[in-house]
Every structure is written in structure tokens, then in C-alpha cells.
Protein backbone atom coordinates (compact mmCIF):
# COMPACT_ATOMS: atom_id res chain seq x y z
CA UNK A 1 18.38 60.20 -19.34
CA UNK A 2 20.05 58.76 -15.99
CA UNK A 3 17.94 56.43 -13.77
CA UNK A 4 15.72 57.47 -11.73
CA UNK A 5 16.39 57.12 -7.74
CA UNK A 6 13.54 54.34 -7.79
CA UNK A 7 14.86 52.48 -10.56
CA UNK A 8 18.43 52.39 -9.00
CA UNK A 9 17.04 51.28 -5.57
CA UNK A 10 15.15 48.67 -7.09
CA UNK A 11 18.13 47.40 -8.64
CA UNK A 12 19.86 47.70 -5.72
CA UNK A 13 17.60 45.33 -4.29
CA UNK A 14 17.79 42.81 -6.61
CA UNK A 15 21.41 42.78 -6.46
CA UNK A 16 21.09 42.23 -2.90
CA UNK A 17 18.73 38.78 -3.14
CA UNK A 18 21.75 37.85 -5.49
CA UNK A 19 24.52 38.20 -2.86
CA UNK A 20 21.85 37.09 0.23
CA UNK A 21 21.23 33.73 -2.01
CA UNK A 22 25.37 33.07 -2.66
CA UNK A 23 25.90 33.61 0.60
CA UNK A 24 23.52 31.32 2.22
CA UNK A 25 25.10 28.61 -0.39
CA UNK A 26 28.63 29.68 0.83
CA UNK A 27 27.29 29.32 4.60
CA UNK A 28 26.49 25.50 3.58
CA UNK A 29 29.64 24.45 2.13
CA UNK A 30 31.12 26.65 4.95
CA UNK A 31 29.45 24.24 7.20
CA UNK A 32 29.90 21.33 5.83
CA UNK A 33 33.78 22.00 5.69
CA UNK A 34 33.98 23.00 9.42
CA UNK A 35 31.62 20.07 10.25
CA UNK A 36 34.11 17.57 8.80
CA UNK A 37 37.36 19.13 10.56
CA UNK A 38 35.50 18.70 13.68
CA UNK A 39 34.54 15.11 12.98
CA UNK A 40 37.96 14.49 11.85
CA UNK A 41 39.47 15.40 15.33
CA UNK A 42 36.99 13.97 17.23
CA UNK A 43 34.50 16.50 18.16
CA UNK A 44 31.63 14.57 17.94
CA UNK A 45 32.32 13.04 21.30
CA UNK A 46 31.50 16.64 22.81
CA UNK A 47 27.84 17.58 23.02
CA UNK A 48 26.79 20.48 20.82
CA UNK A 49 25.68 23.29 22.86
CA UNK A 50 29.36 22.57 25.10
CA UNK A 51 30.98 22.55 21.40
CA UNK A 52 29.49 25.99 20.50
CA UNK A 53 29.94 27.82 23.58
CA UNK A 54 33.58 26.59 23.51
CA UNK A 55 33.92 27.82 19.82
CA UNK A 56 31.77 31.43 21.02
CA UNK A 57 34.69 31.65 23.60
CA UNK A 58 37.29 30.91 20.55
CA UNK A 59 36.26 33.55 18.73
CA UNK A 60 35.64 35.79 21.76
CA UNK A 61 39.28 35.34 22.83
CA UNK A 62 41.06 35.40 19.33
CA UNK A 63 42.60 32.13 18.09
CA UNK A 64 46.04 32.56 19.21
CA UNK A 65 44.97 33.78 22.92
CA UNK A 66 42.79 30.69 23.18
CA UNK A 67 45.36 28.41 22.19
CA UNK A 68 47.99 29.95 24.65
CA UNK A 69 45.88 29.56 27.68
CA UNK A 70 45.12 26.00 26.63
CA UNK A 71 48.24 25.08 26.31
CA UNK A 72 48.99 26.30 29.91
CA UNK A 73 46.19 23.71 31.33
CA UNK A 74 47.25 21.12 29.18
């Protein structure tokens, strides 16, 4: 007999936690990669709330748009 609706939502669930858990762990090495580019190039000197609305407007503007525009000012 195939599994009920119940029993494949419950499993559902469960395989759910299991991804939700691996990718919390992937968000802290994540992190902890990103943080150390940025220390590496000197981003600590910029105040964190300036450094994440600066990377918001990264993301916002796609990589290679950003970096045209700053290369204009620069």
C-alpha cells in the first residue's frame, strides 16, 4: 500500500529541518568567507551599517553595473 498523504507530508517536513539545518551551517561558513575577503581589503575601516547598505546597492545594481559606475568616479 502507497503512503498515505499524512505520512508523505510528514516526511516532507522532516526533510525540510534537514535542508533548513545545512543551510544555516552553509550561511556560517558563507560568512565567515565573505567576512575575511572584506578584512583582507580593508573593509573594516568602513562602519557596518555604511558597509551593508553599500553591498544592498551592489546587489541592487548587479556586480558589473556597480563596478562601471565606480570606476567612472574613481
Amino acid at each position: 500500500m502507497a503512503d498515505s498523504a499524512v505520512k508523505k507530508l510528514a516526511r516532507l517536513r522532516g526533510e525540510r529541518e534537514v535542508l533548513d539545518a545545512r543551510e544555516a551551517e552553509l550561511r556560517r561558513e558563507a560568512a565567515g568567507e565573505i567576512g575575511a575577503a572584506l578584512l583582507q581589503v580593508g573593509a573594516d575601516a568602513i562602519e557596518p551599517a555604511k558597509l551593508a547598505k553599500i553591498v544592498r546597492q551592489v546587489v541592487k545594481l548587479g556586480e558589473d553595473e556597480a563596478l562601471k559606475r565606480l570606476e567612472r568616479v574613481a
